[in-house]
N, C-alpha and C. Protein backbone atom coordinates (compact mmCIF):
# COMPACT_ATOMS: atom_id res chain seq x y z
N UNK A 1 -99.80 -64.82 -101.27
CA UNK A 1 -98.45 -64.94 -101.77
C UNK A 1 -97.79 -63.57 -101.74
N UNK A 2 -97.07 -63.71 -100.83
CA UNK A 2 -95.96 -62.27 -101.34
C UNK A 2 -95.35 -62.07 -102.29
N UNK A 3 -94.95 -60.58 -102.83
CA UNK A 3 -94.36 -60.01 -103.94
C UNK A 3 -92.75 -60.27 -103.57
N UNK A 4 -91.95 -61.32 -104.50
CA UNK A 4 -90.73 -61.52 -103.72
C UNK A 4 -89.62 -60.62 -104.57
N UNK A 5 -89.00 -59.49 -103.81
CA UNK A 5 -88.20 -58.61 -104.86
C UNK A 5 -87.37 -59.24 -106.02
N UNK A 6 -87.49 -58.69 -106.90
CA UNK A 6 -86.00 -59.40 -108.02
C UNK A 6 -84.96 -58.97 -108.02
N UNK A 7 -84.04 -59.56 -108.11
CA UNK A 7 -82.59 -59.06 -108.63
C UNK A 7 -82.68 -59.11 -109.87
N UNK A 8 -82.84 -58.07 -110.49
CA UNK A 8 -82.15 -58.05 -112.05
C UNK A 8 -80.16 -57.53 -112.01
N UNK A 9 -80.24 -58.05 -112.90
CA UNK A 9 -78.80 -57.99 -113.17
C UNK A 9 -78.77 -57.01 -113.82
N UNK A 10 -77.68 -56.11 -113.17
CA UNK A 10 -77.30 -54.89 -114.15
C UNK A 10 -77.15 -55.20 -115.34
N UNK A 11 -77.48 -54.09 -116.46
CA UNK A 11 -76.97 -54.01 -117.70
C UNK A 11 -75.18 -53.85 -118.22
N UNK A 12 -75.23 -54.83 -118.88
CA UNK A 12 -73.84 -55.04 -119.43
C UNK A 12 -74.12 -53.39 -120.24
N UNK A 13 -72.79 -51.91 -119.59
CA UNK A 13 -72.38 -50.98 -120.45
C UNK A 13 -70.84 -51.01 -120.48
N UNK A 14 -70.93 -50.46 -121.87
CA UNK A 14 -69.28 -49.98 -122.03
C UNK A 14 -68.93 -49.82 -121.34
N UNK A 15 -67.06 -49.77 -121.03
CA UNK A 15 -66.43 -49.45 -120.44
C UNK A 15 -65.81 -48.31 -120.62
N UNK A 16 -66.13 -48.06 -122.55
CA UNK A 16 -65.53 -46.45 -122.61
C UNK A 16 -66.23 -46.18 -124.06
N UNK A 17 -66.23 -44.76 -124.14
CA UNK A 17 -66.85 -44.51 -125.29
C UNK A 17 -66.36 -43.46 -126.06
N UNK A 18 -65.96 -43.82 -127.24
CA UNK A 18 -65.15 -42.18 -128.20
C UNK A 18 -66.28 -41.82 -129.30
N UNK A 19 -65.95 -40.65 -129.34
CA UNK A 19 -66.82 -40.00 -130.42
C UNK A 19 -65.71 -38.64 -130.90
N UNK A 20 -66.15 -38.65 -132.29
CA UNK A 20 -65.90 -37.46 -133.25
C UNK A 20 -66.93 -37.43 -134.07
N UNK A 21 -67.51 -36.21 -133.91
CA UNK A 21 -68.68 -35.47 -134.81
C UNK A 21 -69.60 -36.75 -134.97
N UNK A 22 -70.46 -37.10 -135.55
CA UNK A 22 -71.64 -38.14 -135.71
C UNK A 22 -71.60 -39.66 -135.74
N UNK A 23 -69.92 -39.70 -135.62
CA UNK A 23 -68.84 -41.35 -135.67
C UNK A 23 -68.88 -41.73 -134.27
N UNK A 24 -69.07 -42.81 -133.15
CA UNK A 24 -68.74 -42.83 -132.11
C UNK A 24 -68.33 -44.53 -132.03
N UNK A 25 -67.90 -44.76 -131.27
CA UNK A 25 -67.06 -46.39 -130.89
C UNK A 25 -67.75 -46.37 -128.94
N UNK A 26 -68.03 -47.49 -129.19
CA UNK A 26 -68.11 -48.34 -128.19
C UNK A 26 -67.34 -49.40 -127.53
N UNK A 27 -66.78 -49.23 -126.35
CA UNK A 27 -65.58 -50.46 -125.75
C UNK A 27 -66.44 -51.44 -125.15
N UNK A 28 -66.23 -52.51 -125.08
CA UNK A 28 -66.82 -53.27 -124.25
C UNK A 28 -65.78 -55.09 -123.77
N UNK A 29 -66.41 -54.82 -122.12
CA UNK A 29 -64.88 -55.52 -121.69
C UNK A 29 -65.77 -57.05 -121.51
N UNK A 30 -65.28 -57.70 -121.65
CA UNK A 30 -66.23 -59.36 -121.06
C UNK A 30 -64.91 -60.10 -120.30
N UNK A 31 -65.43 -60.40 -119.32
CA UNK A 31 -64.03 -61.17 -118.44
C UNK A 31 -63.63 -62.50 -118.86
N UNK A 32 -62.67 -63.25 -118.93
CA UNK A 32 -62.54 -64.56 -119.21
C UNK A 32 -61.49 -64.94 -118.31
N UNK A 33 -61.14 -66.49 -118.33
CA UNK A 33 -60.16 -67.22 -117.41
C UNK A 33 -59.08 -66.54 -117.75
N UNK A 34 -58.82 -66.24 -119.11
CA UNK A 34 -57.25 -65.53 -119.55
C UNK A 34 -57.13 -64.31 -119.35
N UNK A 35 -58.25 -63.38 -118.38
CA UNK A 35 -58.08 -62.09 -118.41
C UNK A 35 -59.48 -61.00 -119.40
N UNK A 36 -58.95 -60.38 -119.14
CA UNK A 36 -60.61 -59.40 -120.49
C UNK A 36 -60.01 -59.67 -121.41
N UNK A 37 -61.39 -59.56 -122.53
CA UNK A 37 -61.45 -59.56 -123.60
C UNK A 37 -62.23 -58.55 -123.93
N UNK A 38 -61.92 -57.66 -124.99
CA UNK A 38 -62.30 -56.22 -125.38
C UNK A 38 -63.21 -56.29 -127.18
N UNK A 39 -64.24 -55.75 -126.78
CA UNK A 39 -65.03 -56.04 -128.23
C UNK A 39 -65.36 -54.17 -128.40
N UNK A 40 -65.11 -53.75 -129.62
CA UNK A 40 -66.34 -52.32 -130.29
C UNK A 40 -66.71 -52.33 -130.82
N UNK A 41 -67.71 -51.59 -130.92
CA UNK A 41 -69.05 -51.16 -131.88
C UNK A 41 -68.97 -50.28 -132.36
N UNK A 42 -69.43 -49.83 -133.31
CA UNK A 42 -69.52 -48.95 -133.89
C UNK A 42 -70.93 -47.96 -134.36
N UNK A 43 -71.09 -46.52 -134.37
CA UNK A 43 -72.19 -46.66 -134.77
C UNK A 43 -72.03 -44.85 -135.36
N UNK A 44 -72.86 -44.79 -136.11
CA UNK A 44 -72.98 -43.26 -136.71
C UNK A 44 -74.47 -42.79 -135.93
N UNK A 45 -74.10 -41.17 -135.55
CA UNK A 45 -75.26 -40.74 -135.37
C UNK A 45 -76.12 -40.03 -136.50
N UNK A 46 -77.82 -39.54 -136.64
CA UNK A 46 -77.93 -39.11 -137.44
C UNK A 46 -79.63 -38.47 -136.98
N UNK A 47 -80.15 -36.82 -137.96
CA UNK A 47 -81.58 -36.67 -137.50
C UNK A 47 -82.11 -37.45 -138.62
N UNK A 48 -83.34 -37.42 -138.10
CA UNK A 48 -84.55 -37.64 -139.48
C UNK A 48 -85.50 -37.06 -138.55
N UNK A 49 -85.89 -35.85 -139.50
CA UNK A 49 -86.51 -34.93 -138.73
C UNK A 49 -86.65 -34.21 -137.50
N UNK A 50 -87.22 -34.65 -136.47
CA UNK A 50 -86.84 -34.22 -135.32
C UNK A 50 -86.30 -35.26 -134.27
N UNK A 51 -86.08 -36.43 -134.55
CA UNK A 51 -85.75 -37.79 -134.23
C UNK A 51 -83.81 -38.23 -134.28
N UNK A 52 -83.31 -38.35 -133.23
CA UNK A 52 -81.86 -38.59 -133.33
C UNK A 52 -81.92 -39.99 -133.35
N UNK A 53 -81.21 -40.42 -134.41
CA UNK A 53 -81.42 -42.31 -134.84
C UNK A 53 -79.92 -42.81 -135.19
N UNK A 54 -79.55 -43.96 -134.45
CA UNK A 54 -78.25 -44.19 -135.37
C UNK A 54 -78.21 -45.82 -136.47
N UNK A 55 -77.03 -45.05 -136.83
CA UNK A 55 -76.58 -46.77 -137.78
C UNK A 55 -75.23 -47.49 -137.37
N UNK A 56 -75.67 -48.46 -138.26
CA UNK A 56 -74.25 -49.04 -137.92
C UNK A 56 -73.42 -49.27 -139.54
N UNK A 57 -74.03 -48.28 -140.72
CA UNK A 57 -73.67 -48.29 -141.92
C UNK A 57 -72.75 -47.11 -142.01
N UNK A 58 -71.99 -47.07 -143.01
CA UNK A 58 -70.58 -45.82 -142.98
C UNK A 58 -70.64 -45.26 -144.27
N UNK A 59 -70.82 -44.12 -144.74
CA UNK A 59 -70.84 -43.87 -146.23
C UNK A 59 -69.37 -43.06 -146.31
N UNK A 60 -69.19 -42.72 -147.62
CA UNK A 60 -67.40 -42.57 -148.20
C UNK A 60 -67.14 -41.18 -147.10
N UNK A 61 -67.70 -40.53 -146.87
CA UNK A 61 -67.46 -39.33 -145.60
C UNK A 61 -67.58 -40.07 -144.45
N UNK A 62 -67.33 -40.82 -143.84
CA UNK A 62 -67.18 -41.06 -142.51
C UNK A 62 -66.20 -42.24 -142.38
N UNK A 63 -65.73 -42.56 -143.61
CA UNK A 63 -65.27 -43.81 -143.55
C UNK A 63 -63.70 -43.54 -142.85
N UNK A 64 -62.96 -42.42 -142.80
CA UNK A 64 -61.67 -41.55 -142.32
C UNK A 64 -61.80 -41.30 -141.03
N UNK A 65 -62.86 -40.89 -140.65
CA UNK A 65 -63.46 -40.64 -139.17
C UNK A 65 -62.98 -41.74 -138.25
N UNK A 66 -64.08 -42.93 -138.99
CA UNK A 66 -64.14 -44.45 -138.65
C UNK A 66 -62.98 -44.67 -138.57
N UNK A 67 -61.54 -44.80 -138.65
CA UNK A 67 -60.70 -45.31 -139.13
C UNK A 67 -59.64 -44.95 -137.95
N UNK A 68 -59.88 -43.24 -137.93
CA UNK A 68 -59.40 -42.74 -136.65
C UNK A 68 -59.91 -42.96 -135.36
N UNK A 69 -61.31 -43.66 -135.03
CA UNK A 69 -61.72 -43.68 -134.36
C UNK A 69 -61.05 -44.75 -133.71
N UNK A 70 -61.31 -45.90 -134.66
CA UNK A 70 -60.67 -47.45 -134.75
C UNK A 70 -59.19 -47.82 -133.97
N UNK A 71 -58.69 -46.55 -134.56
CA UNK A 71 -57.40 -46.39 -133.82
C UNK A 71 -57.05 -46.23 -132.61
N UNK A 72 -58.31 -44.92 -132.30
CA UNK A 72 -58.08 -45.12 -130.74
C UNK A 72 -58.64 -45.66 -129.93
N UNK A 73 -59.34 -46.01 -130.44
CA UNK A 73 -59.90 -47.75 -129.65
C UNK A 73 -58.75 -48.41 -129.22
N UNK A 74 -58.24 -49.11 -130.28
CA UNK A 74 -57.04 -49.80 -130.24
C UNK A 74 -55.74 -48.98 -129.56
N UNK A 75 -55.70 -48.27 -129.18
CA UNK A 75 -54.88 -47.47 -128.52
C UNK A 75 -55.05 -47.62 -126.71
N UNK A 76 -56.64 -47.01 -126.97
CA UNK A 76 -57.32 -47.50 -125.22
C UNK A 76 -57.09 -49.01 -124.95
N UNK A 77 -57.67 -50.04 -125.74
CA UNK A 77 -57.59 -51.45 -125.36
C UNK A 77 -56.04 -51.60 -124.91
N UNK A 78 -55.24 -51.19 -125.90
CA UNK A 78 -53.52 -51.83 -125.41
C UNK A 78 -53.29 -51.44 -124.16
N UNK A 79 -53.87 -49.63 -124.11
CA UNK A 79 -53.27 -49.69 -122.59
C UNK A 79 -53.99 -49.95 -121.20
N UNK A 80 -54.65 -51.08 -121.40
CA UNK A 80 -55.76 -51.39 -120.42
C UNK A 80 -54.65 -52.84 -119.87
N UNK A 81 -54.98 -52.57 -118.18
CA UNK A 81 -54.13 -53.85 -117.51
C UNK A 81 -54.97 -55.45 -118.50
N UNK A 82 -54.02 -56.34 -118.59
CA UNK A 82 -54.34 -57.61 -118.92
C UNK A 82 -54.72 -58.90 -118.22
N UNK A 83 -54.87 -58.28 -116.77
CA UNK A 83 -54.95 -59.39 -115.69
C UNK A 83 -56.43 -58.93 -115.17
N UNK A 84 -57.64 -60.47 -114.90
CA UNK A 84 -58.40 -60.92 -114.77
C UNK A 84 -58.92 -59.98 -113.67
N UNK A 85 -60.45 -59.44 -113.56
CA UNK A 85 -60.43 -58.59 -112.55
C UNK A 85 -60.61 -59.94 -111.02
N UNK A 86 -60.79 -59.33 -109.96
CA UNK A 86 -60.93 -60.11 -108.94
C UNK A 86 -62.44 -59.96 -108.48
């Protein structure tokens, strides 16, 4: 029996990514009949020890960050074309 190559399917990545200091946002586009649809994530970076780990929890210092971040998310999404890719 031969080894028959696979196609794996690329990994679904963002389409864009913002960061300020340890706060960063994630864009992510999914296509639909009506055109994209735009989802973010969110996530804080952080060490523990010598280990870079993140969350997706916000404590009262980052919560301003978050907020600005949020914004320009929503800033990038509006000015993204609204028609379906081909």
């Amino acid at each position: 029996m031969r080894n028959q190559p696979t196609t794996a399917k690329p990994k679904n990545q963002p389409v864009h990514h913002i960061r300020s200091g340890a706060v960063s946002a994630s864009i992510w586009r999914q296509e639909t009949g009506k055109g994209p649809v735009f989802n973010v994530t969110f996530q804080r970076s952080y060490k523990d020890g010598e280990d870079w780990k993140t969350s997706t929890t916000f404590g009262r210092g980052n919560l301003l960050v978050l907020g600005l971040i949020a914004a320009r998310a929503f800033e990038w999404i509006s000015s993204q074309p609204r028609t379906p890719r081909l």
